[in-house]
PDB file of N, CA and C in Angstrom:
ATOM      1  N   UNK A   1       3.616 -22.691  12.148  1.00  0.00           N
ATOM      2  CA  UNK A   1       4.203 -21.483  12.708  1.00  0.00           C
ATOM      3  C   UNK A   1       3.359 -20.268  12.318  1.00  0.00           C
ATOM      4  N   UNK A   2       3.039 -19.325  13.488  1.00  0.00           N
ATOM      5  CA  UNK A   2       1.867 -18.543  13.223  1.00  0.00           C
ATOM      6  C   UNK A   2       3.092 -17.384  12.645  1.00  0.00           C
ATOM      7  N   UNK A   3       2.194 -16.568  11.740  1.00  0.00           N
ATOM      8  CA  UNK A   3       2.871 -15.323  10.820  1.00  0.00           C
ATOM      9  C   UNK A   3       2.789 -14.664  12.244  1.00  0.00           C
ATOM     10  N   UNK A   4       3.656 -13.518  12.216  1.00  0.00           N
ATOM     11  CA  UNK A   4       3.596 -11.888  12.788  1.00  0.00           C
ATOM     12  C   UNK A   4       2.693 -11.303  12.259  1.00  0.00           C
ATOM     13  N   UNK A   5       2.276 -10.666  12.846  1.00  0.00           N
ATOM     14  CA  UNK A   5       1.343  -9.492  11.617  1.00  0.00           C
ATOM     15  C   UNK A   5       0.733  -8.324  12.608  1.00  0.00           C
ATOM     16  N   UNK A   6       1.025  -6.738  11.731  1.00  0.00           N
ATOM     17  CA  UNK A   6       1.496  -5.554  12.166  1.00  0.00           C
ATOM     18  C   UNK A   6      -0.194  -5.081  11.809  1.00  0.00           C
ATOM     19  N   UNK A   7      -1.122  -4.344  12.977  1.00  0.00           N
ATOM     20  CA  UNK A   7      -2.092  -3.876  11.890  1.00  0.00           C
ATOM     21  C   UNK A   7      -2.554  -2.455  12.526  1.00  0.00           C
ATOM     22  N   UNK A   8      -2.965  -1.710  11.688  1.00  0.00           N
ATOM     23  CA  UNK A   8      -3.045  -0.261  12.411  1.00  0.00           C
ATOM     24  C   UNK A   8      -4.658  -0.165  12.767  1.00  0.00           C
ATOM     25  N   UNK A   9      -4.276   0.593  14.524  1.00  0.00           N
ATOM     26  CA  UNK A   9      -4.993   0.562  15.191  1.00  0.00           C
ATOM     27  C   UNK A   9      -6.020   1.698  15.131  1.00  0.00           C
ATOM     28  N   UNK A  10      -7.131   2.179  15.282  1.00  0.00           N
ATOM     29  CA  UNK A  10      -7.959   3.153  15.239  1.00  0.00           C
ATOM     30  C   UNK A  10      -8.925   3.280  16.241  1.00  0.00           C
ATOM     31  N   UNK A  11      -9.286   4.717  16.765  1.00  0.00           N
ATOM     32  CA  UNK A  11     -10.246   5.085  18.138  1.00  0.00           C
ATOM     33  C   UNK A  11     -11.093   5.387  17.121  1.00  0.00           C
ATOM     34  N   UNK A  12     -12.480   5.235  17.765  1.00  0.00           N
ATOM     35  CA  UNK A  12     -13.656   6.267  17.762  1.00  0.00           C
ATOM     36  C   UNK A  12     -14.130   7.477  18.336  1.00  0.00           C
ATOM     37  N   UNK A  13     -14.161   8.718  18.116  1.00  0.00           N
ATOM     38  CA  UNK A  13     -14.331   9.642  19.076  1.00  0.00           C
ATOM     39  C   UNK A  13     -16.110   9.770  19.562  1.00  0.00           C
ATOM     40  N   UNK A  14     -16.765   9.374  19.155  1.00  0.00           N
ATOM     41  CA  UNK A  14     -18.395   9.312  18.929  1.00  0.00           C
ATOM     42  C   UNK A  14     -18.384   8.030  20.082  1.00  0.00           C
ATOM     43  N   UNK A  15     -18.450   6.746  19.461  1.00  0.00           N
ATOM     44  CA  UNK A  15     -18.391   5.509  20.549  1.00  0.00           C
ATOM     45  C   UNK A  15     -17.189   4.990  21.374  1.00  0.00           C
ATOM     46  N   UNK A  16     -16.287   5.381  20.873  1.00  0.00           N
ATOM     47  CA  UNK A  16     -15.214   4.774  21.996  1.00  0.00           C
ATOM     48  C   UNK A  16     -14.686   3.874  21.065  1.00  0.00           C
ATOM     49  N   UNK A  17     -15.151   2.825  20.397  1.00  0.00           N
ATOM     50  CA  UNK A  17     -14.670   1.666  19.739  1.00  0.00           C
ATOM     51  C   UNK A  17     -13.798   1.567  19.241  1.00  0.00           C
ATOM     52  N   UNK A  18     -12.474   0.763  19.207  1.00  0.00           N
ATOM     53  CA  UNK A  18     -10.968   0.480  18.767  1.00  0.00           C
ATOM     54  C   UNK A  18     -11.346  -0.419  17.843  1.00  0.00           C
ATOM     55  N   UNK A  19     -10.511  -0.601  16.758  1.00  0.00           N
ATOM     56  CA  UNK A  19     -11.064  -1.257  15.683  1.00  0.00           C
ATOM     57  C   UNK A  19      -9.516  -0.963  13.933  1.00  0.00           C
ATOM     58  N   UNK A  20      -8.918  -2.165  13.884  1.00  0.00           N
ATOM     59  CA  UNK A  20      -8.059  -1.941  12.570  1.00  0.00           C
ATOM     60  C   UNK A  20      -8.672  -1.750  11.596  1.00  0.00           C
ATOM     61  N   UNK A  21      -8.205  -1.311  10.524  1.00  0.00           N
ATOM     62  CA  UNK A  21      -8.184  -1.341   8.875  1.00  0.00           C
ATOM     63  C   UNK A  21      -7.867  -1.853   8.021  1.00  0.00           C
ATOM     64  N   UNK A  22      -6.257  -2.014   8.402  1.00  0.00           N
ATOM     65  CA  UNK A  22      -5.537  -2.653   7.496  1.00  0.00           C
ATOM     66  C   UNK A  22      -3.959  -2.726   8.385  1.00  0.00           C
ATOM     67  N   UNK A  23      -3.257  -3.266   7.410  1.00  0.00           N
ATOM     68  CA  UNK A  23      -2.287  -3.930   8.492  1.00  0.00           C
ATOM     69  C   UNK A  23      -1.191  -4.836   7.109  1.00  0.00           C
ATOM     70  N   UNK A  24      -0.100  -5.355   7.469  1.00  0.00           N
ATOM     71  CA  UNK A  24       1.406  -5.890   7.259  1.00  0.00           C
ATOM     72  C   UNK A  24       1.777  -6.883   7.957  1.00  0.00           C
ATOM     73  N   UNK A  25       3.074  -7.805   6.949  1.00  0.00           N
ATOM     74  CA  UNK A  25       3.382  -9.089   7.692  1.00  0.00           C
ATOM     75  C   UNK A  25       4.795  -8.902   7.756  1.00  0.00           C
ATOM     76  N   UNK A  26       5.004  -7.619   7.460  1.00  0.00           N
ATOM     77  CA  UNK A  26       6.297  -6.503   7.141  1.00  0.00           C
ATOM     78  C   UNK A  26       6.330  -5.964   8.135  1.00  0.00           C
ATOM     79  N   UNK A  27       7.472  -6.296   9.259  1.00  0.00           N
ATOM     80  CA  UNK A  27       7.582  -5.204  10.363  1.00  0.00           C
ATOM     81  C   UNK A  27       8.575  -3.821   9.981  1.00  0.00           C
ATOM     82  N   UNK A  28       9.392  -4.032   8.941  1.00  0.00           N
ATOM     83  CA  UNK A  28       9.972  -2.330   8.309  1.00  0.00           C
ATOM     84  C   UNK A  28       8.650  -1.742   8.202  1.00  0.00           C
ATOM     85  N   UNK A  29       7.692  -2.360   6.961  1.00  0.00           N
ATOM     86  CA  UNK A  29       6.360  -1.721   6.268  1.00  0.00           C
ATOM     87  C   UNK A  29       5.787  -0.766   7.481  1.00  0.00           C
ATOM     88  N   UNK A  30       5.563  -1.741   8.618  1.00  0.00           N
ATOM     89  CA  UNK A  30       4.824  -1.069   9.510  1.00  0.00           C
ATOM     90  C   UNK A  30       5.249   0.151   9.982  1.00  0.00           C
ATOM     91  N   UNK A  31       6.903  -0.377  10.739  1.00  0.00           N
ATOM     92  CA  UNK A  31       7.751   0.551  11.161  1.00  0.00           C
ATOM     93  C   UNK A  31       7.203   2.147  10.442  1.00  0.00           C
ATOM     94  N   UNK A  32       7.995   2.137   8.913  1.00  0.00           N
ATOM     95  CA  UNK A  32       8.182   2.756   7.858  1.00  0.00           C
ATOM     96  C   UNK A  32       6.566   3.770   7.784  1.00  0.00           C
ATOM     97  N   UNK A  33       5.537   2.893   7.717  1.00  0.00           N
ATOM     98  CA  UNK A  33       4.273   3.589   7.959  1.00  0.00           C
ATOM     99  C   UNK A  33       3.973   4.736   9.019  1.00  0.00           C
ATOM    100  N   UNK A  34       4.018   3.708  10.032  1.00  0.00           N
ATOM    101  CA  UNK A  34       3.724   4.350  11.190  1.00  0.00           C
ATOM    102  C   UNK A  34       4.776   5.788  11.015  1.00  0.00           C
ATOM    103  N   UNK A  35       5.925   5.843  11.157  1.00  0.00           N
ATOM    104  CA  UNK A  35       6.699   6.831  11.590  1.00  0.00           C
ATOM    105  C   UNK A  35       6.529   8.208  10.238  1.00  0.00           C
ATOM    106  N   UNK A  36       6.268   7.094   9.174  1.00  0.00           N
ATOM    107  CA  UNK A  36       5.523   8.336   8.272  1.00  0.00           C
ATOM    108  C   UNK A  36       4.275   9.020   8.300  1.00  0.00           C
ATOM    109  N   UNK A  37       3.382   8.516   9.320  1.00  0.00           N
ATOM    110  CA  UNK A  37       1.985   9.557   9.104  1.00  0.00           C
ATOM    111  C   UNK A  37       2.705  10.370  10.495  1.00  0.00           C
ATOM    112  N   UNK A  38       3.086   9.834  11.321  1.00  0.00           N
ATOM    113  CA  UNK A  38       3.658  10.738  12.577  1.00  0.00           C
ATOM    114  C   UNK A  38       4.199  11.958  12.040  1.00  0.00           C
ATOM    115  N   UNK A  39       5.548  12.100  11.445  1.00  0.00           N
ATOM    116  CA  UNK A  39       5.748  12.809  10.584  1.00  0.00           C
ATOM    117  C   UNK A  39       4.778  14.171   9.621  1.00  0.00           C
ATOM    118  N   UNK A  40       4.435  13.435   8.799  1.00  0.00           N
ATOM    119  CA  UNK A  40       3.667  14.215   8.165  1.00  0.00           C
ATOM    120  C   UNK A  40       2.496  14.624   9.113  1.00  0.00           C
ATOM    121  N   UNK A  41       2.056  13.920   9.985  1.00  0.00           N
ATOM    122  CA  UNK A  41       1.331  14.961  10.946  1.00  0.00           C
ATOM    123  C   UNK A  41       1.839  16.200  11.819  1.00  0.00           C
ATOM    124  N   UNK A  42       3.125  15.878  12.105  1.00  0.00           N
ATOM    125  CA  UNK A  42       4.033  17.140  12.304  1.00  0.00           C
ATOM    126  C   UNK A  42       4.390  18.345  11.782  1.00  0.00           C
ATOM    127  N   UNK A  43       4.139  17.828  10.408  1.00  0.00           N
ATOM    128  CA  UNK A  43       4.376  19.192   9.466  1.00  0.00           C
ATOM    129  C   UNK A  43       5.615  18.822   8.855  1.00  0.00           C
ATOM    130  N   UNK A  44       6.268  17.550   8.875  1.00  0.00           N
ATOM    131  CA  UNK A  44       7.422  17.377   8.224  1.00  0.00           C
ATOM    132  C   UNK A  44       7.186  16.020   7.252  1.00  0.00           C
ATOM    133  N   UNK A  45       7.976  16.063   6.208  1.00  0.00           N
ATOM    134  CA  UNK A  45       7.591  15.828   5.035  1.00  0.00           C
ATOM    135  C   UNK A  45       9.049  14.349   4.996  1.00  0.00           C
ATOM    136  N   UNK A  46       8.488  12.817   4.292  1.00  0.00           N
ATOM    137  CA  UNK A  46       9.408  12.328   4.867  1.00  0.00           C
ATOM    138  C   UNK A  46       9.356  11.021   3.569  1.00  0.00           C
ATOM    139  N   UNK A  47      10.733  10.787   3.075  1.00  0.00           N
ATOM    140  CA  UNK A  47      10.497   9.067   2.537  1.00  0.00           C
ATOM    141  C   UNK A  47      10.049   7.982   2.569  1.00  0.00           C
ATOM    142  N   UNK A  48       9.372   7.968   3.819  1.00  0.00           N
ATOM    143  CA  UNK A  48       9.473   6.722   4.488  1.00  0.00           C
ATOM    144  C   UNK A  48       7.895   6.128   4.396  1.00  0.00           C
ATOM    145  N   UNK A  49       7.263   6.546   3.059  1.00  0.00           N
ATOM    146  CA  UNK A  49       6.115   5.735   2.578  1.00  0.00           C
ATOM    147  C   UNK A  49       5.554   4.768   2.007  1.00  0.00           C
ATOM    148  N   UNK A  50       5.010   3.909   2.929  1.00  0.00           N
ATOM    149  CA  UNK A  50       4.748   2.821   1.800  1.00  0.00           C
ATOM    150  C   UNK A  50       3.101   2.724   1.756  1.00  0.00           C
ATOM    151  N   UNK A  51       2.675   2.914   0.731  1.00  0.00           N
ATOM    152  CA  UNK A  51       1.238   3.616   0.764  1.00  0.00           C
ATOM    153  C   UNK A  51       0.004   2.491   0.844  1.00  0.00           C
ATOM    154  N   UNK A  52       0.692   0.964   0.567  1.00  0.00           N
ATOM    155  CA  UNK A  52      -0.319  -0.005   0.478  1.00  0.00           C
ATOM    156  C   UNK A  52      -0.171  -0.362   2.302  1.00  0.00           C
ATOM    157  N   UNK A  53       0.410   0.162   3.256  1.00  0.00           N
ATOM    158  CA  UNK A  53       0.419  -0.133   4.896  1.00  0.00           C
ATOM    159  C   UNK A  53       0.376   1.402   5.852  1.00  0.00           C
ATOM    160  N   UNK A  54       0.692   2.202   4.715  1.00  0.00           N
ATOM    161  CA  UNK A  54       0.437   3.647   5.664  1.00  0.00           C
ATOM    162  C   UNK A  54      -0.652   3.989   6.081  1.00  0.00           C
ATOM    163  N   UNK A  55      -0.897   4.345   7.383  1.00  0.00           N
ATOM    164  CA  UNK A  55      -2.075   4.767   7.969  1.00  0.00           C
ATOM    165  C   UNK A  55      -2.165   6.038   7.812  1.00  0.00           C
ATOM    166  N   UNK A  56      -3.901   6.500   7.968  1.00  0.00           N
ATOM    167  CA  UNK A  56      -4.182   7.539   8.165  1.00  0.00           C
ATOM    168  C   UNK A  56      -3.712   8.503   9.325  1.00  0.00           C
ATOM    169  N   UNK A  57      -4.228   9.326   9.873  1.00  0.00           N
ATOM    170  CA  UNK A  57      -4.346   9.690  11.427  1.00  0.00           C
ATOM    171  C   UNK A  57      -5.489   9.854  11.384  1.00  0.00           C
ATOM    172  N   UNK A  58      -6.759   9.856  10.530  1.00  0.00           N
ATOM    173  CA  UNK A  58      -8.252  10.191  11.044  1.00  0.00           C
ATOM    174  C   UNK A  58      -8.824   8.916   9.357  1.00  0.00           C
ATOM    175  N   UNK A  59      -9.938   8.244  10.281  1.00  0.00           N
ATOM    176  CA  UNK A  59     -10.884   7.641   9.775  1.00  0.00           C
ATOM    177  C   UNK A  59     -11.808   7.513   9.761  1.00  0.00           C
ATOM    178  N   UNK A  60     -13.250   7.318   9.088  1.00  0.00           N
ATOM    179  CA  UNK A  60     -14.795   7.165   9.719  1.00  0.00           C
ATOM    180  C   UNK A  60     -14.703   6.240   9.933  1.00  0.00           C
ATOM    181  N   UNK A  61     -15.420   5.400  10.626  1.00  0.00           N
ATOM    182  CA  UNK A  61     -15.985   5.003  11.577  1.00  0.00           C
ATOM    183  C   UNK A  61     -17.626   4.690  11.586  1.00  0.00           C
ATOM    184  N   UNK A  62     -17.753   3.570  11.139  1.00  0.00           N
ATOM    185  CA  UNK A  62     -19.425   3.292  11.631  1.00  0.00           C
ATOM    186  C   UNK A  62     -19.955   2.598  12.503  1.00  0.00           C
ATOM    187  N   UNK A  63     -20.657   3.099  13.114  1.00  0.00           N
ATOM    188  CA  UNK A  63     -20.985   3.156  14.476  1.00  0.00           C
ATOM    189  C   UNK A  63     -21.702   2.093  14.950  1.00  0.00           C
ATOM    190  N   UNK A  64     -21.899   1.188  15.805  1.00  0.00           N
ATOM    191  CA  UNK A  64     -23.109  -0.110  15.957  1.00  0.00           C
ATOM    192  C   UNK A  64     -24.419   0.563  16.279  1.00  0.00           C
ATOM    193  N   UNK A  65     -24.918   1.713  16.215  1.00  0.00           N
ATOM    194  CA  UNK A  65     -25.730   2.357  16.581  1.00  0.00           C
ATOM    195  C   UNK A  65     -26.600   2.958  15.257  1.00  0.00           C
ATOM    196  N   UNK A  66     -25.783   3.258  14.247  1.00  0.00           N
ATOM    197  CA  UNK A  66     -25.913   3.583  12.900  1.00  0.00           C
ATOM    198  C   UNK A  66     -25.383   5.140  12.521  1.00  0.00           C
ATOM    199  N   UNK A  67     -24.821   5.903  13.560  1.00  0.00           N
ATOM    200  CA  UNK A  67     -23.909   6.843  13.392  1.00  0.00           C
ATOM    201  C   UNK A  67     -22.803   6.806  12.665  1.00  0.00           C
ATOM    202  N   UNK A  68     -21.979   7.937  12.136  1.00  0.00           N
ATOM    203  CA  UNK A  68     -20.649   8.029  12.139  1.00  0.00           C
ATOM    204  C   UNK A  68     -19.847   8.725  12.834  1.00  0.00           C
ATOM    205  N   UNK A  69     -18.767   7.892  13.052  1.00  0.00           N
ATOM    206  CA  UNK A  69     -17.831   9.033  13.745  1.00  0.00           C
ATOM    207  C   UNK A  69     -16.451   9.208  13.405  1.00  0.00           C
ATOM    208  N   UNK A  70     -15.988   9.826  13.944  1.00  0.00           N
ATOM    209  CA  UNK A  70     -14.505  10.231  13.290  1.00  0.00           C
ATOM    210  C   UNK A  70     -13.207   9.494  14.352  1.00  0.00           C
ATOM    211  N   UNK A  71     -12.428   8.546  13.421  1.00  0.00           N
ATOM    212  CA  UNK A  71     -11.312   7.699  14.509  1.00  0.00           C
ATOM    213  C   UNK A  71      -9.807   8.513  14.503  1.00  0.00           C
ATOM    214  N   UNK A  72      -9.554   8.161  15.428  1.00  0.00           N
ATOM    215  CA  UNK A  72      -7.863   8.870  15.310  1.00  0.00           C
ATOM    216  C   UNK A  72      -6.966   7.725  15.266  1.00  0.00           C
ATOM    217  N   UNK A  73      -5.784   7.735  14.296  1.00  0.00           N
ATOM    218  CA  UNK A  73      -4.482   6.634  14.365  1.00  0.00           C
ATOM    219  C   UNK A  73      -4.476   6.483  15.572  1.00  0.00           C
ATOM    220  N   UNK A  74      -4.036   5.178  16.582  1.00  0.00           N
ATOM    221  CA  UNK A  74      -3.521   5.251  17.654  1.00  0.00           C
ATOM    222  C   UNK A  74      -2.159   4.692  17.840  1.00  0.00           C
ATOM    223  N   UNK A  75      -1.801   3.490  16.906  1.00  0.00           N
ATOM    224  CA  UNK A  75      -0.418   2.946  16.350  1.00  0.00           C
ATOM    225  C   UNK A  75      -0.941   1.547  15.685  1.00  0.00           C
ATOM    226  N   UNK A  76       0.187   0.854  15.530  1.00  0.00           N
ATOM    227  CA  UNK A  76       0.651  -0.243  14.697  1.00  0.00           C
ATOM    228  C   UNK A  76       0.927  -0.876  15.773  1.00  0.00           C
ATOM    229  N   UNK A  77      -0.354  -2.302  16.227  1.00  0.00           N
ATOM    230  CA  UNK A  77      -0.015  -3.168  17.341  1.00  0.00           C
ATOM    231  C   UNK A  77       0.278  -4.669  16.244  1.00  0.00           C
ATOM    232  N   UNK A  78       1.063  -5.171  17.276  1.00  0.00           N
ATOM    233  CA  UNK A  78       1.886  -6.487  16.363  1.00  0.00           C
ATOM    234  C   UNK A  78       1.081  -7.600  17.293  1.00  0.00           C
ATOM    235  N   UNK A  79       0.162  -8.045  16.421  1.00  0.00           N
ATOM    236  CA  UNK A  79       0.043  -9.480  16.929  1.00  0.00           C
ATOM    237  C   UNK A  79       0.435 -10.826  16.302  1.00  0.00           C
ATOM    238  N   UNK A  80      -0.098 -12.052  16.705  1.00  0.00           N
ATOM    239  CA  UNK A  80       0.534 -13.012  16.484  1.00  0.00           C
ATOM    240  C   UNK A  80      -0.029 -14.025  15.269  1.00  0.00           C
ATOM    241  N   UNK A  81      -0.735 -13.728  14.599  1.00  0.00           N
ATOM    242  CA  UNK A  81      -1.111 -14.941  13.259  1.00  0.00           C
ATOM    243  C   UNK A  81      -1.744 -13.967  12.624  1.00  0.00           C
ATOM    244  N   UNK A  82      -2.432 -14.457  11.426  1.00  0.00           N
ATOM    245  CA  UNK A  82      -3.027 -13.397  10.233  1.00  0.00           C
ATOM    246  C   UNK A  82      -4.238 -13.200  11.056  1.00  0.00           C
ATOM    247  N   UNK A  83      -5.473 -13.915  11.477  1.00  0.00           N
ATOM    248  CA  UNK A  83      -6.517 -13.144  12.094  1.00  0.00           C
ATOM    249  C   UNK A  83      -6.228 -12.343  13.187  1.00  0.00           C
ATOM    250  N   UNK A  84      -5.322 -11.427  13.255  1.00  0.00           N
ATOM    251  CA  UNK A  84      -5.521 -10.464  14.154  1.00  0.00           C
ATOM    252  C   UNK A  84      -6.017  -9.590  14.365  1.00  0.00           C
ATOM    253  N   UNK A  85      -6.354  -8.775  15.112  1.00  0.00           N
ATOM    254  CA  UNK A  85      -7.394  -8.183  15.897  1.00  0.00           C
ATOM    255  C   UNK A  85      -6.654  -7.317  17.157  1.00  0.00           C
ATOM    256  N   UNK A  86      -8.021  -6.784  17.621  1.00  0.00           N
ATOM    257  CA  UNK A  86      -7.350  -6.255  18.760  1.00  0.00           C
ATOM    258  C   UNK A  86      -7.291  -7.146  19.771  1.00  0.00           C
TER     259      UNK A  86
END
């Protein structure tokens, strides 16, 4: 039986490239994450952290080119076994 598993998603603004970080087998964790960087990107300040699955909203990014660039959160996609991916 394949696990669930929650992993946060990230853009590139430089290449385009979608690409996770890190990620949960915890769909609260995720939940709980996600709705906390939303939050605190709002300007509102919130409990709902769990800091070993909380995402950023901005990440670098290295580039296949040898650039860097800067990624934005895009969410917490749920796929279906531990190697997930996009």
């Amino acid at each position: 039986m394949a696990l669930t598993k929650f992993v946060n998603v990230y853009k590139c603004r430089l290449c385009g490239e979608m690409f996770t970080s890190s990620g949960t087998n915890s769909e609260i964790a995720a939940w709980k994450g996600t709705l906390h960087e939303i939050m605190k990107a709002s300007g509102l300040d919130t409990p709902c952290s769990t800091p070993e699955v909380t995402p950023t909203m901005f990440e670098m990014h290295s580039c296949k080119n040898g650039s860097y660039g800067v990624a934005d959160f895009q969410g917490t996609r749920k796929a279906a076994d531990n190697n997930a991916s996009l």
